[in-house]
Protein backbone atom coordinates (compact mmCIF):
# COMPACT_ATOMS: atom_id res chain seq x y z
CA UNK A 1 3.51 -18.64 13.75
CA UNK A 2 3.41 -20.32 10.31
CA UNK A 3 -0.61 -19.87 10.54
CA UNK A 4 -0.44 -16.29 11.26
CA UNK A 5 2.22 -15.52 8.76
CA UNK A 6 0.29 -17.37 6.18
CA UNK A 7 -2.65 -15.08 6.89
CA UNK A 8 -1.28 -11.70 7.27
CA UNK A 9 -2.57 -8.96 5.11
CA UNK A 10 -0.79 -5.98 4.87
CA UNK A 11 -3.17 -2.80 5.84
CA UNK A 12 -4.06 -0.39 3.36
CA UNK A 13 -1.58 -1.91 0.33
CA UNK A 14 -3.09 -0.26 -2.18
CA UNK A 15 -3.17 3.46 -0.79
CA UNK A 16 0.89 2.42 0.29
CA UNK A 17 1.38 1.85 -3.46
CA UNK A 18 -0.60 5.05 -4.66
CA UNK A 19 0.65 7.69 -2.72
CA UNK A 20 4.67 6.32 -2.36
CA UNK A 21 4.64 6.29 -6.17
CA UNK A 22 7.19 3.57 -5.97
CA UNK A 23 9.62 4.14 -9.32
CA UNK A 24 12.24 1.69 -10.67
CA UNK A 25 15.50 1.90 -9.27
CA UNK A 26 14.62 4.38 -6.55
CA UNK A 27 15.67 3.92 -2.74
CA UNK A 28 12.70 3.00 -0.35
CA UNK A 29 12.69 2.89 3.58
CA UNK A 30 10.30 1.00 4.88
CA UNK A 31 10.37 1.67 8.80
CA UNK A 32 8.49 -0.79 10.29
CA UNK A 33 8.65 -4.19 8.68
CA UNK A 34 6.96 -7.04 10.22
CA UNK A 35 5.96 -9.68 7.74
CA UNK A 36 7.49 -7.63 5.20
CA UNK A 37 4.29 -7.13 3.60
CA UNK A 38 3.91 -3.73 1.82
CA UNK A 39 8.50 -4.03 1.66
CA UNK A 40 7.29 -6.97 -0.67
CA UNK A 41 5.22 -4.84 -2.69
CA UNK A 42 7.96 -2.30 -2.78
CA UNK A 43 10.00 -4.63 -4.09
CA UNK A 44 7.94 -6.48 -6.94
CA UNK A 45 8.49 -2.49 -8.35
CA UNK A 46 11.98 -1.48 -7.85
CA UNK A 47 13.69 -3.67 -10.36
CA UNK A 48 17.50 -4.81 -10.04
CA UNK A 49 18.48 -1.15 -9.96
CA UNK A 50 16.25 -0.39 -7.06
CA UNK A 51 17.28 -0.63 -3.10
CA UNK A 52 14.62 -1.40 -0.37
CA UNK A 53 15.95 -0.62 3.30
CA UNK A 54 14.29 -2.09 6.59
CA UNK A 55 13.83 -1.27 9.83
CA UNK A 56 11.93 -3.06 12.65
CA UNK A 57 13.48 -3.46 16.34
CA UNK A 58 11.46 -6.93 16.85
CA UNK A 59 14.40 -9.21 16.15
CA UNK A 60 11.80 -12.15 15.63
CA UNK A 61 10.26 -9.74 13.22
CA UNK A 62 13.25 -9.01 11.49
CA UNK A 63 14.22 -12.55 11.04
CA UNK A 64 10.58 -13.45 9.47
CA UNK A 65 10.89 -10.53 7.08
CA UNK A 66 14.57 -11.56 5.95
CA UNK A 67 13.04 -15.06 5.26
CA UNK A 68 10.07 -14.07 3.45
CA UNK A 69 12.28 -11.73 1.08
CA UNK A 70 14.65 -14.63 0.56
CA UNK A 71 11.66 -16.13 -0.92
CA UNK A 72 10.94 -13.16 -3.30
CA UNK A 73 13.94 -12.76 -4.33
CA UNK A 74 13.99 -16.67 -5.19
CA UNK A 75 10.62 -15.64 -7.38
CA UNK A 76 11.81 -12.47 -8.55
CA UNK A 77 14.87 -13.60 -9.70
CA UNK A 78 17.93 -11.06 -11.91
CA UNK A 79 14.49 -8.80 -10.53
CA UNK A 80 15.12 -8.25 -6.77
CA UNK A 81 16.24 -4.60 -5.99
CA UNK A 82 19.31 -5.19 -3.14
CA UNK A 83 17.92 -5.30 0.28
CA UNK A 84 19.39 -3.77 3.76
CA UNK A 85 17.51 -4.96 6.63
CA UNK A 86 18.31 -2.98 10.26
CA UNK A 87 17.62 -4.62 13.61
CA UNK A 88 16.72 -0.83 14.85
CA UNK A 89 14.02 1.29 16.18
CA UNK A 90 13.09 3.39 13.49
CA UNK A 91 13.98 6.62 15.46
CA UNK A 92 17.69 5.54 14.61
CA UNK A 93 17.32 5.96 10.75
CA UNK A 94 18.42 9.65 10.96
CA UNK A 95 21.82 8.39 12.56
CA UNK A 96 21.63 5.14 9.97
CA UNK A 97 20.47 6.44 6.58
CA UNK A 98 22.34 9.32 4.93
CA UNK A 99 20.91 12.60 4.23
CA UNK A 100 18.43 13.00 0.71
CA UNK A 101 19.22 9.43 -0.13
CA UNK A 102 15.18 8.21 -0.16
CA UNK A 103 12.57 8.21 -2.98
CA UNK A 104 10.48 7.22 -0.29
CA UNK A 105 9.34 6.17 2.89
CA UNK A 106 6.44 3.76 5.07
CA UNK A 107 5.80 3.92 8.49
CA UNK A 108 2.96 1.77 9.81
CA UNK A 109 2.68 2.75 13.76
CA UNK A 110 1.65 0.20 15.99
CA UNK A 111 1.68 -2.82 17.45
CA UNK A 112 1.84 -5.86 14.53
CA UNK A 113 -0.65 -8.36 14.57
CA UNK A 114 2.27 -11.29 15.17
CA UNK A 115 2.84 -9.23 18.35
CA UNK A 116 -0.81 -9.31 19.01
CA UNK A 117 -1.38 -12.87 18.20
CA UNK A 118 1.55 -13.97 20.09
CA UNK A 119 0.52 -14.69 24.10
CA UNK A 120 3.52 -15.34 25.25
CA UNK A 121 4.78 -10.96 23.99
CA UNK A 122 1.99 -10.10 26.34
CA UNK A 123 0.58 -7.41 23.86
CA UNK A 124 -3.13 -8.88 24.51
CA UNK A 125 -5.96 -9.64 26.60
CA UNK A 126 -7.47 -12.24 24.61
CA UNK A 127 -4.93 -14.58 25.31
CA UNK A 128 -3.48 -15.10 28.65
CA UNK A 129 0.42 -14.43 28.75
CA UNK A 130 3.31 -12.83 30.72
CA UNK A 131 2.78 -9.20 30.92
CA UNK A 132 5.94 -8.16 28.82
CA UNK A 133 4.70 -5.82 25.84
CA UNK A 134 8.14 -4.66 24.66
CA UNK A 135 8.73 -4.51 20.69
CA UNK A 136 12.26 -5.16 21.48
CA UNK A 137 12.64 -7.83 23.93
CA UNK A 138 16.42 -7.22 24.08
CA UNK A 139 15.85 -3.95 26.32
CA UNK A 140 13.52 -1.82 27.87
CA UNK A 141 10.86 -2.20 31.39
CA UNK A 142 8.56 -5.08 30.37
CA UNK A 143 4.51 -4.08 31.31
CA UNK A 144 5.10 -6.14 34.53
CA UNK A 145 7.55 -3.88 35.98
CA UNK A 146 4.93 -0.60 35.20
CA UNK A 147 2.26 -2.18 36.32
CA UNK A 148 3.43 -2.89 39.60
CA UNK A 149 6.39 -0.54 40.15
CA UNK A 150 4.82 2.68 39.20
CA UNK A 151 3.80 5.22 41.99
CA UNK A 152 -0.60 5.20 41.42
CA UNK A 153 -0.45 8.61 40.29
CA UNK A 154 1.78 8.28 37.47
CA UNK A 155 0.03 5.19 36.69
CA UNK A 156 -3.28 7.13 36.50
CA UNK A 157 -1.69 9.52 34.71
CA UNK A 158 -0.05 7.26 32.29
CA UNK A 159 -3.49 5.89 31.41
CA UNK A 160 -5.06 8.27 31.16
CA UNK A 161 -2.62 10.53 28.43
CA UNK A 162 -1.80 7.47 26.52
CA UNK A 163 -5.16 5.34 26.78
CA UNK A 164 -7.29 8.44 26.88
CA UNK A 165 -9.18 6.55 29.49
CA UNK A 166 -11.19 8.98 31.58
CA UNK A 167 -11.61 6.51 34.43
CA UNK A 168 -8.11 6.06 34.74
CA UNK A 169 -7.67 6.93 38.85
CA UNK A 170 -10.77 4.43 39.34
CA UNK A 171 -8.29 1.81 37.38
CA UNK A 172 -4.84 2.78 38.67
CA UNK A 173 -6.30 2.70 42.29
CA UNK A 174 -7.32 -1.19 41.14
CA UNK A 175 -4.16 -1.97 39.57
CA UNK A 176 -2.16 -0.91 43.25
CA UNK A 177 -4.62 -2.82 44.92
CA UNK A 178 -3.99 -6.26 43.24
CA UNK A 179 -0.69 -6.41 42.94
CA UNK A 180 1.16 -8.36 42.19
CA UNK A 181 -0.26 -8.38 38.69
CA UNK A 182 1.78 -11.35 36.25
CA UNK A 183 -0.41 -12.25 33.37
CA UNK A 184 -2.17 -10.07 30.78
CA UNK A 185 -5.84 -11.86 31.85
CA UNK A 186 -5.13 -11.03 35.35
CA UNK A 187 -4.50 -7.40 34.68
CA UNK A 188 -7.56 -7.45 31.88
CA UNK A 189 -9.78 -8.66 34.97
CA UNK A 190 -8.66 -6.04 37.26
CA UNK A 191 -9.43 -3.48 34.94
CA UNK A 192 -12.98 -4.40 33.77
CA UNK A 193 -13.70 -4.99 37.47
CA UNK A 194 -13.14 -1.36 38.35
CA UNK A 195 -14.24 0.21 35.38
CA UNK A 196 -16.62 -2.08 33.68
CA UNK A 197 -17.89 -1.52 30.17
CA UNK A 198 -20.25 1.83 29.09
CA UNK A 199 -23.47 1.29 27.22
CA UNK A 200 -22.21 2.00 23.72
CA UNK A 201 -18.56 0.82 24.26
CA UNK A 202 -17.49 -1.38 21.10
CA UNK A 203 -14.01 -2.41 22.87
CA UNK A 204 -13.46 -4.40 25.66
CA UNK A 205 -12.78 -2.30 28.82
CA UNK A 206 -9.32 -2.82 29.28
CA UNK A 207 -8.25 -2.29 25.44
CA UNK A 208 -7.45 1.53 26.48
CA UNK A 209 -5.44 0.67 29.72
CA UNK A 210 -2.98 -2.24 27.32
CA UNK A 211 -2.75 0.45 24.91
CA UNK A 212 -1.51 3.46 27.32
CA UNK A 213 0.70 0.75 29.10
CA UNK A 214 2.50 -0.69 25.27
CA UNK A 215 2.80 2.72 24.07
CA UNK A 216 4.47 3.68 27.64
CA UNK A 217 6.96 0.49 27.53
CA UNK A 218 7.73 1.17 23.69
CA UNK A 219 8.12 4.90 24.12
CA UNK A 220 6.05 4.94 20.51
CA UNK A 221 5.02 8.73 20.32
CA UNK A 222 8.91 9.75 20.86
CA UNK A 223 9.58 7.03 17.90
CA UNK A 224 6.58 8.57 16.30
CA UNK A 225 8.00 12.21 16.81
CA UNK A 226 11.91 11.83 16.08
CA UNK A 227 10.76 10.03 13.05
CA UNK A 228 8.54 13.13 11.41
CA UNK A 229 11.31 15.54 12.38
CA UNK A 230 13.93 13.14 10.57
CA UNK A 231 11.65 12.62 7.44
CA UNK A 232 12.70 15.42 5.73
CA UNK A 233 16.40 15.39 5.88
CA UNK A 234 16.34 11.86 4.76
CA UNK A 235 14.13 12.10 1.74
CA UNK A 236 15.36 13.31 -1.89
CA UNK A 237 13.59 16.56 -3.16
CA UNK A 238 10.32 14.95 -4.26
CA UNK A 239 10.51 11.92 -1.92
CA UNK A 240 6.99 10.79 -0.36
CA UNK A 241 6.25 10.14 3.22
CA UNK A 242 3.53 7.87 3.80
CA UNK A 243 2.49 7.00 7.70
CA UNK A 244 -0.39 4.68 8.91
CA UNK A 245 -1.65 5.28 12.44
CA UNK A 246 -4.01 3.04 14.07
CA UNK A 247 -5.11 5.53 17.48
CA UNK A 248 -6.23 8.90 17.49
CA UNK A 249 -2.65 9.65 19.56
CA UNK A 250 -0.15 8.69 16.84
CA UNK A 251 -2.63 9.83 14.11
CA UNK A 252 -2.89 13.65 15.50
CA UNK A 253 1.33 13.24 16.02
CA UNK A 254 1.52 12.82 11.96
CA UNK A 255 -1.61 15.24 11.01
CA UNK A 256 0.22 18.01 13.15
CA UNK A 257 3.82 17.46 12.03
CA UNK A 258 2.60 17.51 8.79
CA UNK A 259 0.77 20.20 8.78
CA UNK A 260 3.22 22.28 10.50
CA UNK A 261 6.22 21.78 8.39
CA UNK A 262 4.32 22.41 5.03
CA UNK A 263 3.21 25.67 6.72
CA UNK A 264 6.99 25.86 6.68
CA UNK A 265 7.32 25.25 2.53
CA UNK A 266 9.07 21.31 3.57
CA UNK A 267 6.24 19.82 2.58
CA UNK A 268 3.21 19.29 0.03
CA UNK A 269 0.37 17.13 1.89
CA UNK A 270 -1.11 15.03 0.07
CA UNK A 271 -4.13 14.06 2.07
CA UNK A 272 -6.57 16.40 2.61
CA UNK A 273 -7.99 13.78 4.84
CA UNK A 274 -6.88 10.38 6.00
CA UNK A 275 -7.10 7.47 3.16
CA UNK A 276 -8.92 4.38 5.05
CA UNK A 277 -9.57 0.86 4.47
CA UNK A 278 -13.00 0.43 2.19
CA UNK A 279 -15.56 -2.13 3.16
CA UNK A 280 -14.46 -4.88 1.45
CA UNK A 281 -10.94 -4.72 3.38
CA UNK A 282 -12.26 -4.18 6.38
CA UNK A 283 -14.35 -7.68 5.85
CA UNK A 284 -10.84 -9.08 4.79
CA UNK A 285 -8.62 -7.42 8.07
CA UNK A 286 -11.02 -6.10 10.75
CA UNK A 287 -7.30 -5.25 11.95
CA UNK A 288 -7.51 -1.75 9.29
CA UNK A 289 -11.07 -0.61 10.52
CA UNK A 290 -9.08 1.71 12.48
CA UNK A 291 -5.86 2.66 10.21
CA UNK A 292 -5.59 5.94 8.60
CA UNK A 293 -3.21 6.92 6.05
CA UNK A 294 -1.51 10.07 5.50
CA UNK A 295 0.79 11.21 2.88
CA UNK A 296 3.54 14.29 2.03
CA UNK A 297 5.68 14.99 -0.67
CA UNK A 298 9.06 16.95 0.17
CA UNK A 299 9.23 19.90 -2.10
CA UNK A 300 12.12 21.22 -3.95
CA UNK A 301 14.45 24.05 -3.73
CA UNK A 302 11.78 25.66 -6.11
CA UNK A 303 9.35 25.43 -3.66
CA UNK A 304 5.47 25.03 -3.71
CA UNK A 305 4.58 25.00 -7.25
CA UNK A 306 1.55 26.31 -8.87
CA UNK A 307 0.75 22.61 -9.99
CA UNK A 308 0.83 20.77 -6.83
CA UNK A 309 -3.04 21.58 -5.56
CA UNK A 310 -3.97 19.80 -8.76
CA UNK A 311 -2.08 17.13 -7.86
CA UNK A 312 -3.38 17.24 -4.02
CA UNK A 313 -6.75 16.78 -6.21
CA UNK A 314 -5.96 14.20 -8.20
CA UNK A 315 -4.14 12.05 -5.43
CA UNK A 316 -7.62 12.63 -3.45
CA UNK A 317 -10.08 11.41 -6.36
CA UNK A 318 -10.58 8.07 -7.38
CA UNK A 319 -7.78 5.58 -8.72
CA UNK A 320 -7.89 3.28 -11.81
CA UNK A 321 -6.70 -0.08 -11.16
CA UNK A 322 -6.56 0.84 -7.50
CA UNK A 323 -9.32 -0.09 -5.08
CA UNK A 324 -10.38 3.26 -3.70
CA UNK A 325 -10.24 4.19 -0.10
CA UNK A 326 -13.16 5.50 1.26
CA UNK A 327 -12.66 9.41 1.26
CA UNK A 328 -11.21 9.00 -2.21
CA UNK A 329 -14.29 7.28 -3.55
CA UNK A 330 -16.63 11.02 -1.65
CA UNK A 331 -13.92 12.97 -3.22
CA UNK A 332 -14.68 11.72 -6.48
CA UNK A 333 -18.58 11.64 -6.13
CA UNK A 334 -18.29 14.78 -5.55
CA UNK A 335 -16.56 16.09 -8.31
CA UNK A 336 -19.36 14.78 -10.96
């Protein structure tokens, strides 16, 4: 644990910074906290005047992040905004956070990579463990009891919605058959057995089937949604949403709601298209080869201003002192 908290990197940090536009002594909600790594960079910009909130339903999770912002605060000093930490899913912070009170707000979907690393959550294949999966191990079916409870067709179903797995009756058929199914290598096995990998495939052939199954147990897309439709109410006028997805399911969640509700005058998207990780991060975290970032700024009682395309521009174009994501660095090739 020590190891993996030693190496974490949070994804896309610099794009988090850009596009919250963090100011000193504003209120920030960061949703999902793990190691606390983009609340830390939250922090370092609030100042004493400044309050960071956060949420993550992992009570190991929670208790990591509380100690590694007990060590900023030791660093930072008369510095360190005041900190609320919430043992929550982050579907809760319309009941938990009052109304307009944000400057800002992170969400970074997904499964965290102490999750992953961890055998014993039962998150991955690549280390044998009890099939569990559940962010909050207080509550909740673990992956066991879907695996080898649920009628076949619902498990086909399941896999194939959430994994987007077009061989998913071929699997669930598999899954019935070998049951009982208690580790994450047996179930890993079963899968690749029945469905082995495609020419072309870059993932291993049950990566789609553990996905469908986590996001099943975790019920992340309803998270997901009650999130987006909370956003709004809980940010100031001029508050910024930033999300990171990781799938094409939670990213298409965000790009719609998005989309939809500045259609609606709520918001100002910032994005034109997803930020994600350049090269040299992806060398650093393989982990953000597949994160996408999108961003929205709630607009005022006046409404969309003339001024905010220009702003969509500039947001989109390259950053000084910020290492460009990848469409930002196009975007500003092509403006030359």
């Amino acid at each position: 644990m020590a190891e993996a908290k030693r190496r974490h990197v949070p994804v896309l940090s610099q794009d988090v910074v850009q596009y919250l536009a963090v100011r000193k002594g504003g209120t920030y909600l960061d949703c999902t906290l793990g190691f606390a790594g983009h609340a830390s960079q939250i922090a370092r910009l609030l100042g004493a005047e400044g309050h960071l909130i956060g949420f993550d339903r992992d009570p190991q999770a929670l208790e990591l992040a509380r100690e590694k912002l007990a060590e900023l605060a030791v660093e930072l000093g008369a510095e360190m905004p005041r900190v609320t930490l919430v043992g929550e899913a982050f579907s809760k912070a319309a009941e938990l956070v009052a109304p307009e009170s944000l400057d800002g707000m992170l969400a970074d979907f997904g499964v965290s990579s102490m999750q992953i690393d961890q055998a014993e959550r039962g998150f991955s294949f690549m280390a044998d463990g009890p099939l569990d999966m559940r962010q909050d191990t207080r509550q909740g079916v673990t992956a066991e009891q879907v695996v080898n409870e649920m009628d076949e067709r619902d498990l086909a179903n399941l896999i194939y919605e959430y994994g987007e797995e077009r061989r998913s009756w071929r699997i669930a058929r598999a899954i019935v058959r070998a049951r009982p199914i208690t580790t994450t290598g047996q179930l890993a096995r079963v899968v690749a057995g029945s469905a082995p990998a495609m020419k072309g495939d870059r993932i291993h052939p049950a990566t789609r089937t553990f996905q469908a199954i986590r996001i099943h147990v975790n019920r992340e897309l309803a998270e997901i949604e009650a999130l987006l439709r909370a956003a709004p109410k809980l940010l100031k006028p001029h508050g910024r949403l930033v999300v990171i997805s990781f799938h094409s399911l939670e990213d298409r969640i965000a790009k719609d709601a998005l989309r939809d509700d500045a259609a609606k005058g709520i918001w100002t998207v910032l994005t034109r298209k997803p930020a994600v990780a350049t090269e040299a991060e992806m060398d650093e975290n393989p982990r953000s080869r597949s994160a996408k970032l999108r961003a929205a700024e709630r607009l005022g009682p006046e409404g969309a201003a003339a001024g905010k395309q220009a702003e969509f521009a500039r947001l989109d174009g390259p950053r000084a002192g910020f290492g460009s994501s990848k469409h930002a660095a196009k975007a500003g090739r092509k403006k030359k």
